[in-house]
Protein backbone atom coordinates (compact mmCIF):
# COMPACT_ATOMS: atom_id res chain seq x y z
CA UNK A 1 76.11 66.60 68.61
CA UNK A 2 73.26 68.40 70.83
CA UNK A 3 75.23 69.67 73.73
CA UNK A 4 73.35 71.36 76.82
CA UNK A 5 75.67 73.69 78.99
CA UNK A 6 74.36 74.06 82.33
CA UNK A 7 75.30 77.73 84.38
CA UNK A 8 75.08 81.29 83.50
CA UNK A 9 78.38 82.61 84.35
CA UNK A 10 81.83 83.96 82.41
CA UNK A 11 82.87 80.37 83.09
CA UNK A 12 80.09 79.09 81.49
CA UNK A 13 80.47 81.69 78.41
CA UNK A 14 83.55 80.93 77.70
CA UNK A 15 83.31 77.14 77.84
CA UNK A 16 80.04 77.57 75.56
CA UNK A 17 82.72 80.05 73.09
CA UNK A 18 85.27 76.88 73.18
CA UNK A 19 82.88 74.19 72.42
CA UNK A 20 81.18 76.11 69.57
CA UNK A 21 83.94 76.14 67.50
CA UNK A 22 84.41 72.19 67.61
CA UNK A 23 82.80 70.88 64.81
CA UNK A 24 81.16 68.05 66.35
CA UNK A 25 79.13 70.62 67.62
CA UNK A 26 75.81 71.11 65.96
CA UNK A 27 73.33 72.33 68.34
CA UNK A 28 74.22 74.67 71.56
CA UNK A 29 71.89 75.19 74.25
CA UNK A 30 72.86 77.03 77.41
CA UNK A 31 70.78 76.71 81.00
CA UNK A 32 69.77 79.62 81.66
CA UNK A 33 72.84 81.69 80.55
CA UNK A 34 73.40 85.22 79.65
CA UNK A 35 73.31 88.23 77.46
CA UNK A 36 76.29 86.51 76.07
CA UNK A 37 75.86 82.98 75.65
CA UNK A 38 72.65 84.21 74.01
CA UNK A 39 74.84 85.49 71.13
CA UNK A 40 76.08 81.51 70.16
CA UNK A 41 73.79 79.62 71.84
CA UNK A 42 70.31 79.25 72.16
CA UNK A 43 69.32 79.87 75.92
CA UNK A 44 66.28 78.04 78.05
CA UNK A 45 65.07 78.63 81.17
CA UNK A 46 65.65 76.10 83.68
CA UNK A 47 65.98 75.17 87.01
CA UNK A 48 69.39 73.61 86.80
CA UNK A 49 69.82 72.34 90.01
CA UNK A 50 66.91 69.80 89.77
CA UNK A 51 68.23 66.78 88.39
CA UNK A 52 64.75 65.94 87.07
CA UNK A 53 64.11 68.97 85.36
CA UNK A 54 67.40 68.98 83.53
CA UNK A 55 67.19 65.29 82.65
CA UNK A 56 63.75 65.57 80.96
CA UNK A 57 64.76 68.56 79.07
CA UNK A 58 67.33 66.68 77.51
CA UNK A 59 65.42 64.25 76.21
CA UNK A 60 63.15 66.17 75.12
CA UNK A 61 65.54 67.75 73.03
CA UNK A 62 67.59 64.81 72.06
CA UNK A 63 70.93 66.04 73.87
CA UNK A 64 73.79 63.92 73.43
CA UNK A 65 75.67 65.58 76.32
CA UNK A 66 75.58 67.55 79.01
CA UNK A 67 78.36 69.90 80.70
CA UNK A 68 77.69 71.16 84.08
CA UNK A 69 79.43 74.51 84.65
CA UNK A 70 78.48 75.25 88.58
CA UNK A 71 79.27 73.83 91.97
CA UNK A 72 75.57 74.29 93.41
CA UNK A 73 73.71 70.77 90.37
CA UNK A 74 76.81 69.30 91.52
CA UNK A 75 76.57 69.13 94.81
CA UNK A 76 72.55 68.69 94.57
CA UNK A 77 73.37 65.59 92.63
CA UNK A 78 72.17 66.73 89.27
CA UNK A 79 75.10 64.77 87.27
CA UNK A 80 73.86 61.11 88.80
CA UNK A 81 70.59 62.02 87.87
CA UNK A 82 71.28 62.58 84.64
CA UNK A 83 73.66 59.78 84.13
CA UNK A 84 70.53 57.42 85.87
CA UNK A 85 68.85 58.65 82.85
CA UNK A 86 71.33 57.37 80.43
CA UNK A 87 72.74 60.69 79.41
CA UNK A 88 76.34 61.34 78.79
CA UNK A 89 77.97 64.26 81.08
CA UNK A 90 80.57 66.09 82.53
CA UNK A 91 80.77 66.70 86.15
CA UNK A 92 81.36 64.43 89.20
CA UNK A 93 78.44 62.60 91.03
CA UNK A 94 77.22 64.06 94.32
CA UNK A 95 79.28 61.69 96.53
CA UNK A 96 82.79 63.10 94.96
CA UNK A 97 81.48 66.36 94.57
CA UNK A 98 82.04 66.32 98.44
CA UNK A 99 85.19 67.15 97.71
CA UNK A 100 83.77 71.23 97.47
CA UNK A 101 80.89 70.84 99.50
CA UNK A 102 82.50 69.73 102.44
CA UNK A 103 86.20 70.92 103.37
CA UNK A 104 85.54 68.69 106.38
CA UNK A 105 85.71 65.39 104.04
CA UNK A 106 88.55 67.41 101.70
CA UNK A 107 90.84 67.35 105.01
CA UNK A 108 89.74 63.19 105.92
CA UNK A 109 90.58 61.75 102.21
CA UNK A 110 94.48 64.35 102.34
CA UNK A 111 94.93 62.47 105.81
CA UNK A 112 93.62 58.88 104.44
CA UNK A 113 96.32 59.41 101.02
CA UNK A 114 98.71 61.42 102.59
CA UNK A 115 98.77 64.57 100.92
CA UNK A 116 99.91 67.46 102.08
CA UNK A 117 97.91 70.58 103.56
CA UNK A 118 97.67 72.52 106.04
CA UNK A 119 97.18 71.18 109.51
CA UNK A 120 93.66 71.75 110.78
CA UNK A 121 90.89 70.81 113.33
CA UNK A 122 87.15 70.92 112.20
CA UNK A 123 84.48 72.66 114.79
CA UNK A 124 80.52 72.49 115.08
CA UNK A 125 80.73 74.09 118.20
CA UNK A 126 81.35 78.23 118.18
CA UNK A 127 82.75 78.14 121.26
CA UNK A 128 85.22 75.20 120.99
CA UNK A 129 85.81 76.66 118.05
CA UNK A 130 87.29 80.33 119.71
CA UNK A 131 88.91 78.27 121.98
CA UNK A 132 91.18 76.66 119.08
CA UNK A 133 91.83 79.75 117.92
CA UNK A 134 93.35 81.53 121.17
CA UNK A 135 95.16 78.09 121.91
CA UNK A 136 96.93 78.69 118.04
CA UNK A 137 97.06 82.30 117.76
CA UNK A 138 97.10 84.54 114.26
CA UNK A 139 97.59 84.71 111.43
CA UNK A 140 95.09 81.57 111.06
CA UNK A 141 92.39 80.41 108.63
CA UNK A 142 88.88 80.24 109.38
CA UNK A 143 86.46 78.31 106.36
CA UNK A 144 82.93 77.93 106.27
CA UNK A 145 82.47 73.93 105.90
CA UNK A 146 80.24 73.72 103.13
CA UNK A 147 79.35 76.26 99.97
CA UNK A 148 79.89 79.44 100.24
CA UNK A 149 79.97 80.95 96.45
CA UNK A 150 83.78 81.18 96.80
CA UNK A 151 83.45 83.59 99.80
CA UNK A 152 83.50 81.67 102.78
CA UNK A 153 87.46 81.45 103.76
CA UNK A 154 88.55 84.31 105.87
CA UNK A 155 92.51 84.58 106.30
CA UNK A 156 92.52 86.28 109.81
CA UNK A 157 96.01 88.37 110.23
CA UNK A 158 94.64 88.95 113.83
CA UNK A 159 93.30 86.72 116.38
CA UNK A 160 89.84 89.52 116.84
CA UNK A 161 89.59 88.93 113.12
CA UNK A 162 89.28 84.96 113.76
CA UNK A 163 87.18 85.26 116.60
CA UNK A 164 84.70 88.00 114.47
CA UNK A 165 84.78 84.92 111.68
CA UNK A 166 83.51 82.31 114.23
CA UNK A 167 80.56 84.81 115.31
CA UNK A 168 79.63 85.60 111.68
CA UNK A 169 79.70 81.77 109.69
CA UNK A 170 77.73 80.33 113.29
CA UNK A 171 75.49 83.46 113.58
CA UNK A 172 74.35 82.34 109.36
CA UNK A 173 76.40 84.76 107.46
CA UNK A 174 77.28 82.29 104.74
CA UNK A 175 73.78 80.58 105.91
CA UNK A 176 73.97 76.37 106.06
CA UNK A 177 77.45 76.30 104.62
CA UNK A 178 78.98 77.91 108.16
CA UNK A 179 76.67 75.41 110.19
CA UNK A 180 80.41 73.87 110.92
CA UNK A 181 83.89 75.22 110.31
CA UNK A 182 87.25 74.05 109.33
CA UNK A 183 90.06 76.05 110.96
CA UNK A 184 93.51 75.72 109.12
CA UNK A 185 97.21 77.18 110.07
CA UNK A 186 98.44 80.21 107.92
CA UNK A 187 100.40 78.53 105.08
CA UNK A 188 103.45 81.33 103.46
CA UNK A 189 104.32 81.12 100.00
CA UNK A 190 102.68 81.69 96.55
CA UNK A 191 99.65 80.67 95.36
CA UNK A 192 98.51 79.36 91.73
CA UNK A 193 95.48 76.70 90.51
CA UNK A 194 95.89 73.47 88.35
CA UNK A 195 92.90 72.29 86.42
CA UNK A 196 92.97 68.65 85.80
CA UNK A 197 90.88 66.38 84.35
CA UNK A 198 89.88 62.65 85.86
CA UNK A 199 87.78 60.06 84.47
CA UNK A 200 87.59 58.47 87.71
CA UNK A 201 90.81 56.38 86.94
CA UNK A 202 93.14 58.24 84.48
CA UNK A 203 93.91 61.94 85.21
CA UNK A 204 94.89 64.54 82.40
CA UNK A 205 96.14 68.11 83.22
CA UNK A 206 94.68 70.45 81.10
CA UNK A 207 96.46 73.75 82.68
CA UNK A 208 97.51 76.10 85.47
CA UNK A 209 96.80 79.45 86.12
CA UNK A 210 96.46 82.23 88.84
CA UNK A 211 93.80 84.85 89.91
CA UNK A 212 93.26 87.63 92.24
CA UNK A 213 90.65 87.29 95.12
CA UNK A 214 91.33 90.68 96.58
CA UNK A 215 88.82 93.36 95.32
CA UNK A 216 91.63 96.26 95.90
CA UNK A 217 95.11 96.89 93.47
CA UNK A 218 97.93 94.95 95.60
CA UNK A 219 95.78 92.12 97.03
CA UNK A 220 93.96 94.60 99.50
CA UNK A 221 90.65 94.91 100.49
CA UNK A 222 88.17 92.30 100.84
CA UNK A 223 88.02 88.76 98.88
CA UNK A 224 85.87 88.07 95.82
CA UNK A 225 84.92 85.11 93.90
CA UNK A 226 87.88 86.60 91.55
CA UNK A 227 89.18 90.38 90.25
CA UNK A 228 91.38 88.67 87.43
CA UNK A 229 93.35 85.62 86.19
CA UNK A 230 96.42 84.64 83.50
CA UNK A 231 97.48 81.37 82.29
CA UNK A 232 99.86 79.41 82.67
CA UNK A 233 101.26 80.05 86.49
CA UNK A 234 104.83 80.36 86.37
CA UNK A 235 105.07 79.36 89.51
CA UNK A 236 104.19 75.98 88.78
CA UNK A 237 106.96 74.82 87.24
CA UNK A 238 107.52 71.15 85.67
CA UNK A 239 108.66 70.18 88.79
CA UNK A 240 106.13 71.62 90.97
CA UNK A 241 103.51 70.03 88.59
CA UNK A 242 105.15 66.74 89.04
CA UNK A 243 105.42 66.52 93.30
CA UNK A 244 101.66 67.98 92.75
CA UNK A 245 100.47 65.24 90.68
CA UNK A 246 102.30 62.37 92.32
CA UNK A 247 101.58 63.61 95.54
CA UNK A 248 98.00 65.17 95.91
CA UNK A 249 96.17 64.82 92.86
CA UNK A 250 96.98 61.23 92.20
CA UNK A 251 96.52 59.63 95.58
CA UNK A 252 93.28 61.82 95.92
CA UNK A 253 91.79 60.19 92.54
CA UNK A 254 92.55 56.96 93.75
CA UNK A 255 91.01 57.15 97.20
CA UNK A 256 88.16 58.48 95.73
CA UNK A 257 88.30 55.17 93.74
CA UNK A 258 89.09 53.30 96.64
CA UNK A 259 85.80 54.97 98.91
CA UNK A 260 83.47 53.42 95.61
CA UNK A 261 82.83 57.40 94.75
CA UNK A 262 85.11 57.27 91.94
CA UNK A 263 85.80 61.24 90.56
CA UNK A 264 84.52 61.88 87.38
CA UNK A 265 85.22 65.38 85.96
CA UNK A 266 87.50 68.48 86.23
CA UNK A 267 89.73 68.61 89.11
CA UNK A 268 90.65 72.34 90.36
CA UNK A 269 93.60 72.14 92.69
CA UNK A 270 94.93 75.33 94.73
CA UNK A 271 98.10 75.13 95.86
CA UNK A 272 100.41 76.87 98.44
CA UNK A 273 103.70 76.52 96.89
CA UNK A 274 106.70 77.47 99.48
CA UNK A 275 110.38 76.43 98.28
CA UNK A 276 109.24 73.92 95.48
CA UNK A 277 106.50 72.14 98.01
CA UNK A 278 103.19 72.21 96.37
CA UNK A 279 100.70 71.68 99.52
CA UNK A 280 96.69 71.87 99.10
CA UNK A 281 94.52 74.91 100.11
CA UNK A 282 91.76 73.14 98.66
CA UNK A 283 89.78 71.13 95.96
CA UNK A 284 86.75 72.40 93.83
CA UNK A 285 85.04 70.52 91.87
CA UNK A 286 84.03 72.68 88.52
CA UNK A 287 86.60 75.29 86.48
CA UNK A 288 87.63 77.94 88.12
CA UNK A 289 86.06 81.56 87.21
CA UNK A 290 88.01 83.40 86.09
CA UNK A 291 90.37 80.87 86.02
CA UNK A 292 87.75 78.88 83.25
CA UNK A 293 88.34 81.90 80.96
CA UNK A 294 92.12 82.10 79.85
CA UNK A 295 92.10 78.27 80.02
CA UNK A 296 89.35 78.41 77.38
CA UNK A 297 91.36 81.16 75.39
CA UNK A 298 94.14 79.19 75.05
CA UNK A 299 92.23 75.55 74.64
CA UNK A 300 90.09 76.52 72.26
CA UNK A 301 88.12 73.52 70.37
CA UNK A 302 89.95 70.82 71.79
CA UNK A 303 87.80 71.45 74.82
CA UNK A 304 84.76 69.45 73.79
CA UNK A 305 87.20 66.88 72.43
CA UNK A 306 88.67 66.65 76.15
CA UNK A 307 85.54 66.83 78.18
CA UNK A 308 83.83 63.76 75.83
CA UNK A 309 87.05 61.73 76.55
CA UNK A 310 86.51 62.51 80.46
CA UNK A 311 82.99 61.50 80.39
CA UNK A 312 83.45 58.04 78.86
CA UNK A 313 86.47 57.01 80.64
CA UNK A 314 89.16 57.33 77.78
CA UNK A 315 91.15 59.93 79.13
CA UNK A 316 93.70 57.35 78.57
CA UNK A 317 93.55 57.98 75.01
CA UNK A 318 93.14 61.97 75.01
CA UNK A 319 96.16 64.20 75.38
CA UNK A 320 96.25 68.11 74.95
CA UNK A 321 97.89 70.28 72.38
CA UNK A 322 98.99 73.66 73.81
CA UNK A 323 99.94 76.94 72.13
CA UNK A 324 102.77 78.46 73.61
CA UNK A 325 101.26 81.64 74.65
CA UNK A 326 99.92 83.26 77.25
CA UNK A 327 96.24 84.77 78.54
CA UNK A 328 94.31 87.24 80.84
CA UNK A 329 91.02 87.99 82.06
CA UNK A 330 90.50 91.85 83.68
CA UNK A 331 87.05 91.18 85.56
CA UNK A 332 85.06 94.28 85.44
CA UNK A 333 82.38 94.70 88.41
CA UNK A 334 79.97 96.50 89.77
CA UNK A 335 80.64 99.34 91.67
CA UNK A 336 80.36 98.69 95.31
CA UNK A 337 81.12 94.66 95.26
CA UNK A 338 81.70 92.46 96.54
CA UNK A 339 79.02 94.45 99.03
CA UNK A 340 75.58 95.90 98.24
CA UNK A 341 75.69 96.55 93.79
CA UNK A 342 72.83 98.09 91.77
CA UNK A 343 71.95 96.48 88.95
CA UNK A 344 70.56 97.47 85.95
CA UNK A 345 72.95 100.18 84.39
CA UNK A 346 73.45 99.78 81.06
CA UNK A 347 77.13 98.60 79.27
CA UNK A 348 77.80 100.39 76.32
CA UNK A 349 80.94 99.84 73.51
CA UNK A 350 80.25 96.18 73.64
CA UNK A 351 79.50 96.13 69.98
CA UNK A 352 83.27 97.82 69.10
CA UNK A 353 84.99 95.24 71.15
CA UNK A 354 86.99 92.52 68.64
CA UNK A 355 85.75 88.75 69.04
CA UNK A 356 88.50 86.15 67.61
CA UNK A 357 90.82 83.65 68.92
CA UNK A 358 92.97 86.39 70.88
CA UNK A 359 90.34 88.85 72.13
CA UNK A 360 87.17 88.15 74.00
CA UNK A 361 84.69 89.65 76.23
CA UNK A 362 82.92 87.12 78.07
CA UNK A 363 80.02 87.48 79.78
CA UNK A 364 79.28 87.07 83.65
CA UNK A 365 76.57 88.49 84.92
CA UNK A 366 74.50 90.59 81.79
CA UNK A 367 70.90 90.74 81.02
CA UNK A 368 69.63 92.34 77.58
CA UNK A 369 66.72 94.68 78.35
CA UNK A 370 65.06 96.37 75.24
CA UNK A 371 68.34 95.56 73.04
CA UNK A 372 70.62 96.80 75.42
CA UNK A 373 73.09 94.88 77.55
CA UNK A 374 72.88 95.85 81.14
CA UNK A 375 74.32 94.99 84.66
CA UNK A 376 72.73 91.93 86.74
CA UNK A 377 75.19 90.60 89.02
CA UNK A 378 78.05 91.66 90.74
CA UNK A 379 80.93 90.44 88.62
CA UNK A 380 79.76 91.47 85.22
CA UNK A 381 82.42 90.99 82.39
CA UNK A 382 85.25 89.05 82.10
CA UNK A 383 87.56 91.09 79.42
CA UNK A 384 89.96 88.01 78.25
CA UNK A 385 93.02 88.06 75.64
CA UNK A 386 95.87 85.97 74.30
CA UNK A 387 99.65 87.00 73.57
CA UNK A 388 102.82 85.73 73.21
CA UNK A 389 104.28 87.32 76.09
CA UNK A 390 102.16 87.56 79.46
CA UNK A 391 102.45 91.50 79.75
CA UNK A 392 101.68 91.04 75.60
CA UNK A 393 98.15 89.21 76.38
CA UNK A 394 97.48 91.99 79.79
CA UNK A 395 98.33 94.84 77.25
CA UNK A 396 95.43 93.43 74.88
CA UNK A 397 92.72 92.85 77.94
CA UNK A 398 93.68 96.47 79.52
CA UNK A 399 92.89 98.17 76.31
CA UNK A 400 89.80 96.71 75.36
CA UNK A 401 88.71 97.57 78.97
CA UNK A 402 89.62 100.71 78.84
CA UNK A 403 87.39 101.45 76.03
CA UNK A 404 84.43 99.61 77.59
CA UNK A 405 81.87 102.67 78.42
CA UNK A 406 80.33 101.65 82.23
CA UNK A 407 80.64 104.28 84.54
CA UNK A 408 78.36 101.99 87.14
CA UNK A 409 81.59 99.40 86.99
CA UNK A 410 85.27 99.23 87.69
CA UNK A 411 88.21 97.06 87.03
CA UNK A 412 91.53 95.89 88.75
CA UNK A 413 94.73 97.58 87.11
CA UNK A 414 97.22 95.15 88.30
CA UNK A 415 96.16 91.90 87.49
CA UNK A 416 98.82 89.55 86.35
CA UNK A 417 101.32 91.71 88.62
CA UNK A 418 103.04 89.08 90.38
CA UNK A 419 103.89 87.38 87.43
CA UNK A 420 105.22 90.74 85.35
């Protein structure tokens, strides 16, 4: 098969690293991808958010199917282009991808099934929307509406710190994505992701896992699009799975079904789980990163297997065969993010770092300039490994970060900490 892998992040790395090694792969091309999807796939420049760009590219070179890493061709409708086209792909049309790009229509389909989440109003007025806030008090939630690169959800501990939100997503910090806002009570207890797959009809969970948002050791400091992640989420016990699946992820396919925007493509949960009650925090519609990573670690080839099933409705028929072990991706960023970052410094000990089935750097946001890998983003490398034992698989990650040579970057040292 000629597959086409749209997105040039870890996530998309390290799907491109678990699809390679399926050997109904033949040809691997990756839109526009990296410094390290460029060492297994062939990379082409394209604009991946227009549908008609994409779609012509892959017939012109004869691509059997098409995997769309990123929320942005989603919600720009990129997979119904494509599938208008006749081509097979992964990824929900623009209707269901609603489901991210509006936490507005997230909150109306929970209420229309029943699922739990937090209670919330939804504002397009700044004003009426401070007014809430003082009426409720802190600690509450304040989220841009729309996308927001994973940034746009501030948890205000104090009611200023609400207030300051309101000022910043209507004044255009987060631009059109804080044109209206959802504000949600403060839901306690522990967080963790589940990844699930849905054909539209049939649902398939294909893993859990947790990450760290904070920039700072402990959960301090600011949020980021993600400072680390392990899999699986022992919070998320068979149980919790269960009430999840019966309760939220179920009745959410099926009023998807029920609106005629059935939801084709990976589901990622997050849950607030308090005293075995999973409730939502919200839905997104692509792999997490770096969530995406130690799934991939521990999937492995099966992936492409999976994802083909999802796309032509026979999820029915797939089922997935899990190693009993453990991963964990150690993000390593830029110094300064998630604020103002230079980029450009150059990563060196790349070349000494072990690439197998436990140990794997992938790539987030590289660029190779006169043979040399350098900086260009602000989460750059996603340092991922496998063990039997959770602190076995952190040990693995921590020491082939430690011997990464980046001055210009730094790393989380406590990832997986709530866990060990």
């Amino acid at each position: 098969m000629n597959i086409l892998i749209l997105g040039s992040g870890g996530r998309e790395h390290s799907l491109a690293w678990a699809i390679k090694q399926n050997p109904k792969c033949d040809r691997l091309i990756a839109a526009p991808g990296n410094a390290g999807t460029a060492e297994i796939a062939e990379c082409a420049d394209l604009d991946i958010e227009n549908g008609g760009a994409v779609a012509a590219f892959a017939e012109e070179n004869a691509i059997d199917f098409v995997v769309i890493g990123p929320e942005a061709p989603l919600a720009a409708g990129v997979a119904d282009r494509l599938r208008d086209a006749g081509l097979l792909c992964f990824g929900p049309s623009q209707a269901a991808a609603k489901l991210e790009s509006s936490k507005s229509f997230t909150k109306e389909v929970c209420d229309a099934c029943n699922a739990p989440t937090a209670g919330y109003a939804h504002f397009t007025d700044a004003e009426a929307a401070k007014a809430y806030i003082r009426e409720q008090g802190a600690p509450i939630v304040v989220k841009a509406d729309g996308l927001a690169a994973g940034k746009g959800v501030i948890v205000a501990m104090e009611e200023q710190d609400a207030l300051d939100a309101i000022d910043d997503m209507f004044g255009g910090a987060f631009g059109g994505a804080g044109a209206e806002v959802v504000i949600e009570e403060f839901m306690e207890g522990e967080e963790a992701s589940y990844f699930i797959l849905s054909d539209g009809k049939n649902i398939l969970p294909v893993g859990t896992a947790q990450d760290h948002k904070r920039v700072g050791d402990g959960d301090t400091g600011p949020n980021t699009g993600g400072m680390g992640a392990y899999s699986p989420a022992p919070v998320m016990t068979d149980a919790v799975t269960q009430k999840a699946l019966d309760e939220i992820v179920q009745p959410t396919v099926d009023e998807m079904a029920k609106r005629g925007t059935p939801y084709l493509g990976v589901l990622y949960a997050g849950f607030m789980i308090k005293d075995g009650q999973p409730r939502l925090v919200e839905y997104n519609v692509r792999f997490g990163d770096p969530e995406c990573q130690v799934l991939m670690m521990r999937l492995g080839g099966q992936v492409l297997d999976l994802l083909l099933a999802c796309a032509k409705g026979e999820l029915d028929k797939a089922q997935v065969n899990w190693a009993d072990d453990h991963a964990m991706t150690v993000v390593m960023a830029a110094n300064g993010y998630p604020g103002s970052y230079e980029k450009g410094s150059v990563i060196k000990g790349l070349d000494d770092q072990p690439e197998n089935s436990l140990n794997m750097v992938f790539h987030a946001g590289t660029k190779e300039v006169d043979g040399q890998i350098t900086a260009n983003g602000g989460r750059v490398l996603n340092v991922t490994a496998r063990g039997d034992t959770l602190a076995e698989a952190r040990d693995r990650a921590y020491a082939m970060a430690d011997a990464i040579d980046w001055p210009e970057g730094f790393y989380r040292k406590d990832i997986g900490w709530r866990a060990l």
